[in-house]
N, C-alpha and C. Protein backbone atom coordinates (compact mmCIF):
# COMPACT_ATOMS: atom_id res chain seq x y z
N UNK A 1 -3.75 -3.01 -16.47
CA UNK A 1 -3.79 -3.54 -15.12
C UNK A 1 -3.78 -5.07 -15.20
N UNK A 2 -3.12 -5.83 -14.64
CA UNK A 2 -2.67 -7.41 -14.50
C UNK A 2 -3.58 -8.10 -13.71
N UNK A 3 -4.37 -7.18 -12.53
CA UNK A 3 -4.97 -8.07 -11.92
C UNK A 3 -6.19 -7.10 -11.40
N UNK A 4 -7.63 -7.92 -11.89
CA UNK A 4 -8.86 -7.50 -11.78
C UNK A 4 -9.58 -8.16 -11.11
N UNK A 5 -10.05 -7.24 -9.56
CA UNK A 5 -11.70 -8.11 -9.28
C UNK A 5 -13.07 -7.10 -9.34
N UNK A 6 -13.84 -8.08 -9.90
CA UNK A 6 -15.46 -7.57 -10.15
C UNK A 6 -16.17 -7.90 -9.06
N UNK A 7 -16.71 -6.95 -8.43
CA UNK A 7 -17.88 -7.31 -7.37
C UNK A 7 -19.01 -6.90 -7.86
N UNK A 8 -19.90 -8.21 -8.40
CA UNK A 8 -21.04 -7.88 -9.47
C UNK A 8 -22.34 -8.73 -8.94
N UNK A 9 -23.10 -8.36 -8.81
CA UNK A 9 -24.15 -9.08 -7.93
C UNK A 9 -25.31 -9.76 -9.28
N UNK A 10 -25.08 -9.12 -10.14
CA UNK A 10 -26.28 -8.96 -11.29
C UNK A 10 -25.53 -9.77 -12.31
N UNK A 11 -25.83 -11.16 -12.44
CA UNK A 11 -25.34 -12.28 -13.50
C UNK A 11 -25.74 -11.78 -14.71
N UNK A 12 -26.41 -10.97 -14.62
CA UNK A 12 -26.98 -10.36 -16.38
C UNK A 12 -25.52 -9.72 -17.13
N UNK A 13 -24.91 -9.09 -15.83
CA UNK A 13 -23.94 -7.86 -16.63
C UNK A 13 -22.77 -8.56 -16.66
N UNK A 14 -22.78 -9.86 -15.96
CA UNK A 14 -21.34 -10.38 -15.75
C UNK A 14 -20.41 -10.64 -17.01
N UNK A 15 -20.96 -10.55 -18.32
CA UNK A 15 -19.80 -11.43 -19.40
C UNK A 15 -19.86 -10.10 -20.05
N UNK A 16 -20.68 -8.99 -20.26
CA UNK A 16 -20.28 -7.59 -20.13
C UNK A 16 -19.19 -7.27 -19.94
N UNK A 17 -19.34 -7.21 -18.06
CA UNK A 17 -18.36 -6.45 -17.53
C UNK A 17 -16.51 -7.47 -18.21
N UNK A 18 -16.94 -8.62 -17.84
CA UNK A 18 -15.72 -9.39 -18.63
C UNK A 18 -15.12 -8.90 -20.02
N UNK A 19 -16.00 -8.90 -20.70
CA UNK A 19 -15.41 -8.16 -21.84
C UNK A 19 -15.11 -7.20 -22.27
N UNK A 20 -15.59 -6.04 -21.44
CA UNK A 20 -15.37 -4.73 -20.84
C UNK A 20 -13.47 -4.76 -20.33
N UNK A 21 -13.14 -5.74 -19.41
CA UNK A 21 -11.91 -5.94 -18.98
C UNK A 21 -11.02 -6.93 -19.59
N UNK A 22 -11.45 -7.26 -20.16
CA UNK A 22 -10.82 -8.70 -21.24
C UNK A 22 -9.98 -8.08 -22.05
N UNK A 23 -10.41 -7.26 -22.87
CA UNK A 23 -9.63 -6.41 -24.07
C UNK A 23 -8.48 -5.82 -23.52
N UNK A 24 -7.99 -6.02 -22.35
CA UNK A 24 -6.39 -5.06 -22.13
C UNK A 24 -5.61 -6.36 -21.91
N UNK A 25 -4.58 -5.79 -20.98
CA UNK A 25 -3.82 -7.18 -20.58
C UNK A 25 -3.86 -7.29 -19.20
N UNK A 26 -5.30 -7.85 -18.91
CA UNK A 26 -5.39 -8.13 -17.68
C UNK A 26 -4.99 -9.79 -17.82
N UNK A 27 -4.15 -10.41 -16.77
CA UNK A 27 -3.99 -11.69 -16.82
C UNK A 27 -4.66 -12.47 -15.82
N UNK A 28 -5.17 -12.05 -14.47
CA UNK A 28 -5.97 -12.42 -13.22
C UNK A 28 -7.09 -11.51 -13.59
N UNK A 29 -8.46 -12.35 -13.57
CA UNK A 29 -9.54 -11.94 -13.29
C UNK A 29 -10.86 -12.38 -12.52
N UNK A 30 -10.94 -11.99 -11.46
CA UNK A 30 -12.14 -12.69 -10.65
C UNK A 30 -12.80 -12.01 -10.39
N UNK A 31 -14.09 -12.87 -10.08
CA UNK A 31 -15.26 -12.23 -9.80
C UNK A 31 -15.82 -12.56 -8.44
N UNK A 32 -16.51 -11.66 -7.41
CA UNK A 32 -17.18 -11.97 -6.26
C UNK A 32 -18.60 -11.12 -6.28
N UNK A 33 -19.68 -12.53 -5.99
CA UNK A 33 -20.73 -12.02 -6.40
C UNK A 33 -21.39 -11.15 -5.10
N UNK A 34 -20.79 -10.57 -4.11
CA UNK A 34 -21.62 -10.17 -3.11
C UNK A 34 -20.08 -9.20 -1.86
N UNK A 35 -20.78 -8.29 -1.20
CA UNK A 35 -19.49 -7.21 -0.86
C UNK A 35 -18.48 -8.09 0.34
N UNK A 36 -19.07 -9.41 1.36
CA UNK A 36 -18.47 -10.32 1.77
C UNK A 36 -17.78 -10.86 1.21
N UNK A 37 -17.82 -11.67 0.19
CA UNK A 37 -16.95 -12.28 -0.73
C UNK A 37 -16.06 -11.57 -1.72
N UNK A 38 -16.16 -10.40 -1.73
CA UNK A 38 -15.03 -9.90 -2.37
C UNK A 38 -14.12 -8.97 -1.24
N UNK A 39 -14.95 -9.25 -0.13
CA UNK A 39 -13.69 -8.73 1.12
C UNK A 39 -12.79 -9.59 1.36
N UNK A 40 -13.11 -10.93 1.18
CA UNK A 40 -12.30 -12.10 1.73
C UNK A 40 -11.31 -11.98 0.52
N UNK A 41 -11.79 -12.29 -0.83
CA UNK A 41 -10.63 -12.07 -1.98
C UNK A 41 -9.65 -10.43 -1.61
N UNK A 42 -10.30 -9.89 -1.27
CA UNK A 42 -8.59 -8.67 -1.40
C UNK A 42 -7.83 -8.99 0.00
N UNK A 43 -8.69 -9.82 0.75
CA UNK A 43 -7.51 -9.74 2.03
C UNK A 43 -6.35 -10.76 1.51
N UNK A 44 -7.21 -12.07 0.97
CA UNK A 44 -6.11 -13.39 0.25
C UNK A 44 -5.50 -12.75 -1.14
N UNK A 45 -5.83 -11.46 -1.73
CA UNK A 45 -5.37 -11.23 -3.03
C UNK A 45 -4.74 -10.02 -3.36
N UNK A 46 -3.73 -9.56 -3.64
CA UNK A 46 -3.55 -8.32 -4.51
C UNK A 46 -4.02 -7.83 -5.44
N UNK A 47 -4.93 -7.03 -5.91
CA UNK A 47 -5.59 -6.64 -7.39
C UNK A 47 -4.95 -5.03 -7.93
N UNK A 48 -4.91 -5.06 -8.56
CA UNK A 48 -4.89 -3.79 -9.26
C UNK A 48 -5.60 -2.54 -9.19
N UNK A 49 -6.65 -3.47 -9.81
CA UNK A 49 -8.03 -2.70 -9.69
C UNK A 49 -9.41 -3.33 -9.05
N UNK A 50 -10.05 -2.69 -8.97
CA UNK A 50 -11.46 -3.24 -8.12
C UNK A 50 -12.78 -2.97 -8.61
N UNK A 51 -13.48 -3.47 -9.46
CA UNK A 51 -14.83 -2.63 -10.13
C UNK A 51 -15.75 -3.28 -9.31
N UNK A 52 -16.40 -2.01 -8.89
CA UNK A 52 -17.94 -2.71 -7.90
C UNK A 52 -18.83 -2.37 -8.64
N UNK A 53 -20.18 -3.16 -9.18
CA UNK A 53 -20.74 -2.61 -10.18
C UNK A 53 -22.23 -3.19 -9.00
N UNK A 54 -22.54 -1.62 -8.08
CA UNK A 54 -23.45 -1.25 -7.77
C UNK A 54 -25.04 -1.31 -8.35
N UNK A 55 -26.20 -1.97 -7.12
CA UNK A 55 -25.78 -2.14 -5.60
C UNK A 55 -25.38 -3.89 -5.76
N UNK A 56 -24.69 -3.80 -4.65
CA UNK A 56 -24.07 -5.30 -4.42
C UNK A 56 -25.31 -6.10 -4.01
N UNK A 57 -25.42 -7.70 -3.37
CA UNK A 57 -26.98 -8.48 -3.07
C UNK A 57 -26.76 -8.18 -1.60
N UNK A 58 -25.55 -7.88 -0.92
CA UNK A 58 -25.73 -7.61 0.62
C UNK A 58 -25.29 -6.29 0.96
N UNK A 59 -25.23 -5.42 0.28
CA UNK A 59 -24.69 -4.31 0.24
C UNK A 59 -24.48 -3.31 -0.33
N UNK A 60 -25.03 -2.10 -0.68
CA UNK A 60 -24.67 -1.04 -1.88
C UNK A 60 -23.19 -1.13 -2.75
N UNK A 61 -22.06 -0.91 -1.91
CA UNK A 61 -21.03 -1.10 -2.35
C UNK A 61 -19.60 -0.13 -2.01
N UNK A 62 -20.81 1.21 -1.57
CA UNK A 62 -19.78 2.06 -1.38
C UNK A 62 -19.37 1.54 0.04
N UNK A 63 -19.15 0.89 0.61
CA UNK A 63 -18.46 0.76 2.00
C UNK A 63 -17.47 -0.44 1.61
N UNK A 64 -17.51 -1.14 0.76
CA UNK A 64 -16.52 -2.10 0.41
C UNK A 64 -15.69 -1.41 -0.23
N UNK A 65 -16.17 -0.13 -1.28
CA UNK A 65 -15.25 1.00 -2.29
C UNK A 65 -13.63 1.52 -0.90
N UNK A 66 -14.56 1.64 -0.15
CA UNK A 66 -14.08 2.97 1.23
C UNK A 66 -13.12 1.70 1.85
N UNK A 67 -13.32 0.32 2.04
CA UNK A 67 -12.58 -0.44 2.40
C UNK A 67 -11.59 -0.32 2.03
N UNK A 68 -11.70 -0.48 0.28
CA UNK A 68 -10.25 -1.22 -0.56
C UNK A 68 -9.32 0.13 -0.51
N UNK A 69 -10.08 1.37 -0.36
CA UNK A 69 -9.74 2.62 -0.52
C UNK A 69 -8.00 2.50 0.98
N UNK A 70 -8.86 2.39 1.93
CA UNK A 70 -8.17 2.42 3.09
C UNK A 70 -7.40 1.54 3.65
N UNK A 71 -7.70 0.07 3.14
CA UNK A 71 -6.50 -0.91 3.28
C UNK A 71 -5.69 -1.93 2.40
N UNK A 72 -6.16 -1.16 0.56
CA UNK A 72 -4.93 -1.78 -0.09
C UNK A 72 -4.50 -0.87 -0.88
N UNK A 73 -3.44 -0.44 -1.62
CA UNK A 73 -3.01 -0.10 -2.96
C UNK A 73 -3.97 -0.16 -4.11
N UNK A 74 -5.24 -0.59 -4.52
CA UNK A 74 -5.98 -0.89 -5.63
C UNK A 74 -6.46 0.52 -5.92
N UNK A 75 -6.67 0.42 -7.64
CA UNK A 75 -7.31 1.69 -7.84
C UNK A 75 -8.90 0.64 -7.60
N UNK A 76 -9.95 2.15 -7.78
CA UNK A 76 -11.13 1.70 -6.75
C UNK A 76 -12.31 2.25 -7.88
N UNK A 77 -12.94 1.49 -8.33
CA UNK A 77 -14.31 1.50 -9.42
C UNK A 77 -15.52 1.52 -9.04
N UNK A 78 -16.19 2.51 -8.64
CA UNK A 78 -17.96 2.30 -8.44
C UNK A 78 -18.73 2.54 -9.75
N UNK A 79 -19.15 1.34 -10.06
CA UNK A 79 -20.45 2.04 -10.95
C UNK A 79 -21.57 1.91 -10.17
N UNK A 80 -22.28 3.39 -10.63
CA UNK A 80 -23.25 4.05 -10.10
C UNK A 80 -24.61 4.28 -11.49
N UNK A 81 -25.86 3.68 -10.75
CA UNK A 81 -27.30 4.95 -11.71
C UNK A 81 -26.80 5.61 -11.83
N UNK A 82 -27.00 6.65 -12.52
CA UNK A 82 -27.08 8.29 -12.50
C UNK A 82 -27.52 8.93 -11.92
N UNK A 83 -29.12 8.12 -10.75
CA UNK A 83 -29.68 8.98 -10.13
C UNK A 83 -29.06 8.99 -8.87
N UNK A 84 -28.40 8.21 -8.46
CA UNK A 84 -27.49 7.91 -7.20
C UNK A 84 -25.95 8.61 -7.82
N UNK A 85 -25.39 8.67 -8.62
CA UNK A 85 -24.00 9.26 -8.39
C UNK A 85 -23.43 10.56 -8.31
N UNK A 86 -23.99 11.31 -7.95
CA UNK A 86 -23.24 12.65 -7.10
C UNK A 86 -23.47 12.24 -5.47
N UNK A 87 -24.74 11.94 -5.14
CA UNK A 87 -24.45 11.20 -3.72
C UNK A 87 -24.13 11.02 -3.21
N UNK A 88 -23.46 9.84 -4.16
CA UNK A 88 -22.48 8.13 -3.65
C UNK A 88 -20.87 8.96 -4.01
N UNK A 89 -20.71 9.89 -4.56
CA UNK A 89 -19.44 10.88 -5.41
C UNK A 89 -19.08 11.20 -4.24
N UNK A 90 -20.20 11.86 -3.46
CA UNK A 90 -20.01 13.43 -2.31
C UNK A 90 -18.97 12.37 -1.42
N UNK A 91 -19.50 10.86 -1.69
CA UNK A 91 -19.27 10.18 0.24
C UNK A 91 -17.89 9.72 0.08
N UNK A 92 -17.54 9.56 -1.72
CA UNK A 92 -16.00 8.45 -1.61
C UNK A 92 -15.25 9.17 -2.47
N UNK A 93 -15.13 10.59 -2.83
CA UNK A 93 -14.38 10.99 -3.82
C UNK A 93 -13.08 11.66 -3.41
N UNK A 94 -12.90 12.22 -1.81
CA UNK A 94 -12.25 12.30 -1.27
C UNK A 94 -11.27 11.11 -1.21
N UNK A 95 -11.55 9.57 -1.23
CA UNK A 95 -10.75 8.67 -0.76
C UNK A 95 -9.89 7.78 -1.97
N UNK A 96 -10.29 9.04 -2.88
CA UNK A 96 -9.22 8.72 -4.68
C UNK A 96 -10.40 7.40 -5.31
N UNK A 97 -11.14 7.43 -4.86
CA UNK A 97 -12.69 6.15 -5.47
C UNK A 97 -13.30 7.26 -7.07
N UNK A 98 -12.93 6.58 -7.39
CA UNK A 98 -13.82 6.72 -8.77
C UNK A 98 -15.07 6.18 -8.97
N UNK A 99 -16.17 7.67 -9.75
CA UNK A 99 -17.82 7.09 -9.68
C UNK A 99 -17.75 7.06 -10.98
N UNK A 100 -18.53 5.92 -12.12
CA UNK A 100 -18.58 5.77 -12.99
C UNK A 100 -20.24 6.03 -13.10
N UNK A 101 -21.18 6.59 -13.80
CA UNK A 101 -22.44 6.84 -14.08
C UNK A 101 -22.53 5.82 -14.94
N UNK A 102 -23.64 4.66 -14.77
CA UNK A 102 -24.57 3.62 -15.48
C UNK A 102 -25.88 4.20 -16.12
N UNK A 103 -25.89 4.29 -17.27
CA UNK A 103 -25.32 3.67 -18.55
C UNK A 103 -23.91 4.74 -18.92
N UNK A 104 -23.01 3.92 -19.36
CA UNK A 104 -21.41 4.89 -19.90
C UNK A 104 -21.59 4.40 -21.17
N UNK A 105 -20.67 4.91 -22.06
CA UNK A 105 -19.69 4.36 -22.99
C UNK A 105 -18.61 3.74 -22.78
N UNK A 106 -18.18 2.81 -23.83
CA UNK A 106 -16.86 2.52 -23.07
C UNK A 106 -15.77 3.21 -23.04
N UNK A 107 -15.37 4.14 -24.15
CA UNK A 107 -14.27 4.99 -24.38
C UNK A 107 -14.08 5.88 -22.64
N UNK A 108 -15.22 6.45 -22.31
CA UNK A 108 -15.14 6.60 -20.63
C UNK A 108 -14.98 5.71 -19.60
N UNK A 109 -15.22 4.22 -19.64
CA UNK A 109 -15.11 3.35 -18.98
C UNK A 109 -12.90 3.30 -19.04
N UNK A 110 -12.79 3.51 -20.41
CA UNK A 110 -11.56 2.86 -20.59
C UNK A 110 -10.34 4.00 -20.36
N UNK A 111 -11.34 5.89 -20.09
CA UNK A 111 -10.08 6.59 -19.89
C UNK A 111 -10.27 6.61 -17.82
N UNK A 112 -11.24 6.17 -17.66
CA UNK A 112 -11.51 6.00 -16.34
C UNK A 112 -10.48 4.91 -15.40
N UNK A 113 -10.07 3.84 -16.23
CA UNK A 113 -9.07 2.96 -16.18
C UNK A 113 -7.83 3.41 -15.81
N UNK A 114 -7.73 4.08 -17.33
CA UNK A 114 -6.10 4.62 -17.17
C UNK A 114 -6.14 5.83 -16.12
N UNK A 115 -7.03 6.54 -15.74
CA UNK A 115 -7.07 7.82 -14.76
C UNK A 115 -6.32 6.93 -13.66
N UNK A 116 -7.16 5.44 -13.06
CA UNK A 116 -6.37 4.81 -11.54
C UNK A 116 -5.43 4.17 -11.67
N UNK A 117 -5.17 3.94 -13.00
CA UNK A 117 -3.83 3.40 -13.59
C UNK A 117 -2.77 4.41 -12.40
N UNK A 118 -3.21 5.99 -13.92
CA UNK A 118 -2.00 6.53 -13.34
C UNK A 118 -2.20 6.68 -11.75
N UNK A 119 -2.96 7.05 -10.95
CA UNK A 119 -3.42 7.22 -9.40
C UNK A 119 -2.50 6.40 -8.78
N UNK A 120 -2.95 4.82 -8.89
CA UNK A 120 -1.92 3.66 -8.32
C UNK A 120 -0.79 3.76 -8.33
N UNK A 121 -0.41 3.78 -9.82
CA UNK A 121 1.13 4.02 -9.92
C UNK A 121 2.04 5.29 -8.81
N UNK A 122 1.02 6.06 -8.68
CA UNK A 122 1.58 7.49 -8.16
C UNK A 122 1.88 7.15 -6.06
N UNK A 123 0.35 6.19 -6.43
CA UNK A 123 0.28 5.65 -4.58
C UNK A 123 1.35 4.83 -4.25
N UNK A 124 1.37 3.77 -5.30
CA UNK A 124 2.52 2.70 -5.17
C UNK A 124 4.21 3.26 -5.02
N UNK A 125 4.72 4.57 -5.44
CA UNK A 125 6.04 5.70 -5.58
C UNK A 125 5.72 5.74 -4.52
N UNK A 126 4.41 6.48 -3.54
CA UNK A 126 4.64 7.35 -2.54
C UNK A 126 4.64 6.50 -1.53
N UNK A 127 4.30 4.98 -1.50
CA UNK A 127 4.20 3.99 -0.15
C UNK A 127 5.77 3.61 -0.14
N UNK A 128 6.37 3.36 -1.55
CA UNK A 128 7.78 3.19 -1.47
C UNK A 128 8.73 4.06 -0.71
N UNK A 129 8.13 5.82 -0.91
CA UNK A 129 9.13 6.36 -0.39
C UNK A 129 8.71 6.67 1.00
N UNK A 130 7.72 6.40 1.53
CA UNK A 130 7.46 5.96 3.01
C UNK A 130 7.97 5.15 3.54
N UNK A 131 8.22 3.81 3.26
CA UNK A 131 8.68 2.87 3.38
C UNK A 131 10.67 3.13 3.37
N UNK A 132 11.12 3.72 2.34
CA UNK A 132 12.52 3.78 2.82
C UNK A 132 12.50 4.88 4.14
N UNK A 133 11.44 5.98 4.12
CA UNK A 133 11.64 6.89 5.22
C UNK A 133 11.53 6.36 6.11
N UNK A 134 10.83 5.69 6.56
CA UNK A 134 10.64 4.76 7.61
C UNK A 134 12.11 4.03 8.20
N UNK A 135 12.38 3.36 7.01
CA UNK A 135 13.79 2.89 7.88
C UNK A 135 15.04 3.62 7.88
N UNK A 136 15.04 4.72 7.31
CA UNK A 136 16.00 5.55 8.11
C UNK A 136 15.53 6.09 9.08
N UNK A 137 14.55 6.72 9.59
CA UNK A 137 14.23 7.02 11.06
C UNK A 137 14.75 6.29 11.51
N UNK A 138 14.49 4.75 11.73
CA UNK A 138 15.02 3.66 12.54
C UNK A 138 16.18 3.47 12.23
N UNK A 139 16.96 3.68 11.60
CA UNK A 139 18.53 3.58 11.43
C UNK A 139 18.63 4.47 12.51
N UNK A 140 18.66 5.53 11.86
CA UNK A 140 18.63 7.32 13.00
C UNK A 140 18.80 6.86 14.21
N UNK A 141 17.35 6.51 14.72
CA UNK A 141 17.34 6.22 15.69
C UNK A 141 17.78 5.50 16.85
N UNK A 142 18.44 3.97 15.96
CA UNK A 142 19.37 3.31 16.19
C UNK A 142 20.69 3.53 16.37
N UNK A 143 21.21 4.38 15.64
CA UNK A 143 22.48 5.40 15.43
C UNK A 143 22.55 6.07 17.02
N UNK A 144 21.60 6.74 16.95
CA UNK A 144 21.47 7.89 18.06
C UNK A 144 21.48 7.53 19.67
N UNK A 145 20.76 6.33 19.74
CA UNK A 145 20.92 5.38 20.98
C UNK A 145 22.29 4.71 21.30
N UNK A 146 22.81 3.89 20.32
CA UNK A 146 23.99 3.63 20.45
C UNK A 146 25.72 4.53 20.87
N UNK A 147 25.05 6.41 19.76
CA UNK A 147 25.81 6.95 20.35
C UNK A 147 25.49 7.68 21.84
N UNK A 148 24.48 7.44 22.53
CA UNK A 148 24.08 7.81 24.00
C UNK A 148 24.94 6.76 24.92
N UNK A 149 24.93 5.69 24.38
CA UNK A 149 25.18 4.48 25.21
C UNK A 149 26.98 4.36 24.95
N UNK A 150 27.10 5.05 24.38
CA UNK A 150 29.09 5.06 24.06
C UNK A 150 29.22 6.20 24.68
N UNK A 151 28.46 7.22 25.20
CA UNK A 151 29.18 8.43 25.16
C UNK A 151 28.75 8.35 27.14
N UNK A 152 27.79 7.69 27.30
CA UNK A 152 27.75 7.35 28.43
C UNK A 152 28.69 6.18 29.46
N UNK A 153 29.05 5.01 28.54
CA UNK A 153 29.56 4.21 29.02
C UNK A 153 31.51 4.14 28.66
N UNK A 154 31.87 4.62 27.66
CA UNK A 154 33.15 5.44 27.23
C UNK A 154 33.37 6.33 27.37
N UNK A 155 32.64 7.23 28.38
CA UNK A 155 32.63 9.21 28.36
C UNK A 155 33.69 9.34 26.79
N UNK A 156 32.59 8.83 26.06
CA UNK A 156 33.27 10.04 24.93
C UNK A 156 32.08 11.00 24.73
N UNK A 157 32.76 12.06 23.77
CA UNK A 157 32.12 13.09 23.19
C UNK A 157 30.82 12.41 22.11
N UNK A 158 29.68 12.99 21.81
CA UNK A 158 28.82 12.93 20.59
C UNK A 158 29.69 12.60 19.21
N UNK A 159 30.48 13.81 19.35
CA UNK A 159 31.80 13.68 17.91
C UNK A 159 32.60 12.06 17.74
N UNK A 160 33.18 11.85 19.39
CA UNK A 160 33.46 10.91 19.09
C UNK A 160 32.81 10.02 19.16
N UNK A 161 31.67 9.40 19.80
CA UNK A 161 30.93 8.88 19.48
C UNK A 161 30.57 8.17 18.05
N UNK A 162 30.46 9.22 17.00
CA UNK A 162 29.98 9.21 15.57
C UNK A 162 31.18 8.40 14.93
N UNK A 163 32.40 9.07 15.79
CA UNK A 163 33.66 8.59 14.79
C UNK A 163 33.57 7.50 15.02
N UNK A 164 33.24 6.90 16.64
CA UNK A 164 33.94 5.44 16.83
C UNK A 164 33.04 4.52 15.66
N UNK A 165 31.38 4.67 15.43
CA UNK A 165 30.61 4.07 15.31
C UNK A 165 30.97 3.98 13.64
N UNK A 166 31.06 5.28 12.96
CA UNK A 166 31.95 5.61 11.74
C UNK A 166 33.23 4.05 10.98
N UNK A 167 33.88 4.65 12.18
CA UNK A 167 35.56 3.96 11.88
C UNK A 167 35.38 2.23 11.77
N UNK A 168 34.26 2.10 12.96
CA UNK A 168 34.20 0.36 13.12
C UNK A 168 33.24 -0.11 12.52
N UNK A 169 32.62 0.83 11.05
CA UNK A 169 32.04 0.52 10.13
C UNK A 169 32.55 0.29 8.99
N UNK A 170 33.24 1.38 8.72
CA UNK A 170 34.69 1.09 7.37
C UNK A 170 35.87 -0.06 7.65
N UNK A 171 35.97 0.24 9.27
CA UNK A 171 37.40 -1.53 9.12
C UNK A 171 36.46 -2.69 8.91
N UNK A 172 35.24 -2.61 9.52
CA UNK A 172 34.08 -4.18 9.35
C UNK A 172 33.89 -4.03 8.42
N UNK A 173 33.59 -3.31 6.98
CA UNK A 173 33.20 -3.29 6.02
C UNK A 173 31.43 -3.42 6.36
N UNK A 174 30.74 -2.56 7.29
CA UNK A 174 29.45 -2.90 7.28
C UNK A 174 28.80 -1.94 7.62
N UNK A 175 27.73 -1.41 7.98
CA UNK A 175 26.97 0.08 8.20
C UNK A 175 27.16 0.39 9.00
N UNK A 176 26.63 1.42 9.79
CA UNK A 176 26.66 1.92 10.77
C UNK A 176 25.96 2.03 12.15
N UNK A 177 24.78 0.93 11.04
CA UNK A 177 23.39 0.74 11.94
C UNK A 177 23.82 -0.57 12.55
N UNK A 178 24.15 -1.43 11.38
CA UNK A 178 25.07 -2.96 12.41
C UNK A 178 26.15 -2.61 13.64
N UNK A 179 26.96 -1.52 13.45
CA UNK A 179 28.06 -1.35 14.50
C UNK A 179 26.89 -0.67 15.44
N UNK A 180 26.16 -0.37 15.67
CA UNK A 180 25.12 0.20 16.30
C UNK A 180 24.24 -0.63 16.85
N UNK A 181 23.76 -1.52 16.47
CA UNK A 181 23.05 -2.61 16.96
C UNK A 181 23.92 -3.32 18.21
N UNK A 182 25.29 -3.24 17.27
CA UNK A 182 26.21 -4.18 18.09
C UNK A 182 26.88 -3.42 19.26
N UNK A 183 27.00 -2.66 19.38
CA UNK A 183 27.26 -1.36 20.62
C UNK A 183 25.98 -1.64 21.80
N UNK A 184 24.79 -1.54 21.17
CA UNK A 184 23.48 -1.84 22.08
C UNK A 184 23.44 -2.52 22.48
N UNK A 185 23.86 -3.89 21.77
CA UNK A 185 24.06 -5.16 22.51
C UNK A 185 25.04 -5.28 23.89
N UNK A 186 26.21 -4.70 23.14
CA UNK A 186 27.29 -4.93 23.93
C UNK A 186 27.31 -4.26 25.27
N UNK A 187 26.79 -3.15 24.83
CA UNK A 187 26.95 -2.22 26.45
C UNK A 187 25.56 -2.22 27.02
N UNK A 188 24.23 -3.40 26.78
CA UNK A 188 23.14 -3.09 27.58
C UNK A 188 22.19 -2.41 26.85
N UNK A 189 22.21 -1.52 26.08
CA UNK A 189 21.39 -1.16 25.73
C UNK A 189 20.81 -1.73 24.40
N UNK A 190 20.25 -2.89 24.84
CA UNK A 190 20.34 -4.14 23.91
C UNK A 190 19.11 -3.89 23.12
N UNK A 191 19.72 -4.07 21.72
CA UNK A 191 18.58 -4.18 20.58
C UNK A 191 18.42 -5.84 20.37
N UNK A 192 16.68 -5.49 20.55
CA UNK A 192 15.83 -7.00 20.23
C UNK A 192 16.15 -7.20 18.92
N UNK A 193 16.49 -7.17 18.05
CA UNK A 193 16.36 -6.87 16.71
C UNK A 193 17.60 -7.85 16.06
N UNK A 194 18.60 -7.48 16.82
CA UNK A 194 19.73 -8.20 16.28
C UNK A 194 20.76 -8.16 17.24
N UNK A 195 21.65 -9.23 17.16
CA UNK A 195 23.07 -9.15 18.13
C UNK A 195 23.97 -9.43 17.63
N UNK A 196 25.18 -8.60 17.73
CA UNK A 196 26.50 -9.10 17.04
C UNK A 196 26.10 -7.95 15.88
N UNK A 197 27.32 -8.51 14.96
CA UNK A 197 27.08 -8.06 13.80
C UNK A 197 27.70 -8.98 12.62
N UNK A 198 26.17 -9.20 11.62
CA UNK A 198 26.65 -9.81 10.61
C UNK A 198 27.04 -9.28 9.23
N UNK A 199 27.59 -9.44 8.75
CA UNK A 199 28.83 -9.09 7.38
C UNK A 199 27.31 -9.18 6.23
């Protein structure tokens, strides 16, 4: 993981936990000593990963865990007592948060790593392929308006419709969603988005 933050309240464990994360190839590593200050770092930061090494000085931790859980990509680290982690497990294990039991080894610290390694990697595929799904709906959708607005304002057919939008994509050399934009424009049913069509 390239980029690490520690939310560590306890200066005792701090060059620990550093050296704990030092040994891979992490190249960014920061630390925030309290669950405020390491909210402000993931909003200004991308991390990788996130180790909260429980309880925080203003906060246990699991609600900052449940944060990073729900509004970034990071894999998500609680260390926990032992007498607190099935608990603190029951409340965030659902939200892909990993509980680490204090005192560990490291060989568990370090397959615990690669476990959100792989997790992230798997989240980071599936936001991608959200993300292209996403804009084909809106192509679609764009498509689909434009052929309402030709078939209304040209009484053509749906069929032809497709063709016109088709044909004056292959002579422009450009998609289908640009001749579409540019149809919306043209006949009123104007897309905010773009006008004309550019090459």
């Amino acid at each position: 993981m390239n980029s690490i933050l520690i939310a560590n309240s306890a200066p005792k464990n701090q060059n620990y936990l550093k050296d704990l994360v030092s040994s891979g190839d992490c190249e960014t590593l920061d630390f925030a000593s309290s669950g405020s200050e390491a909210r402000r770092m993931v909003i200004d930061a991308d991390y990788d990963l996130v180790i909260i090494n429980t309880p925080l000085s203003d906060e246990f931790g699991h609600d900052f865990a449940l944060y990073c859980a729900d509004s970034t990509v990071s894999g998500v680290m609680l260390l926990v007592k032992s007498d607190l982690a099935d608990s603190i497990l029951e409340r965030v294990e659902e939200f892909g948060i990993f509980v680490l039991e204090k005192p560990f080894h490291k060989p568990f610290f370090y397959q615990a790593v690669k476990l959100l390694e792989a997790s992230r990697s798997r989240l980071l595929g599936l936001k991608n392929e959200n993300v292209q799904l996403q804009k084909r709906i809106e192509e679609i959708r764009i498509i689909d308006r434009a052929k309402c607005v030709l078939m209304e304002r040209l009484s053509l057919s749906e069929d032809q419709a497709y063709s016109y939008l088709k044909r004056h994509a292959m002579d422009m050399r450009v998609t289908k969603e640009k001749v579409a934009r540019a149809v919306l424009a043209t006949y009123g049913g104007t897309d905010p988005l773009k006008k004309g069509i550019d090459k």
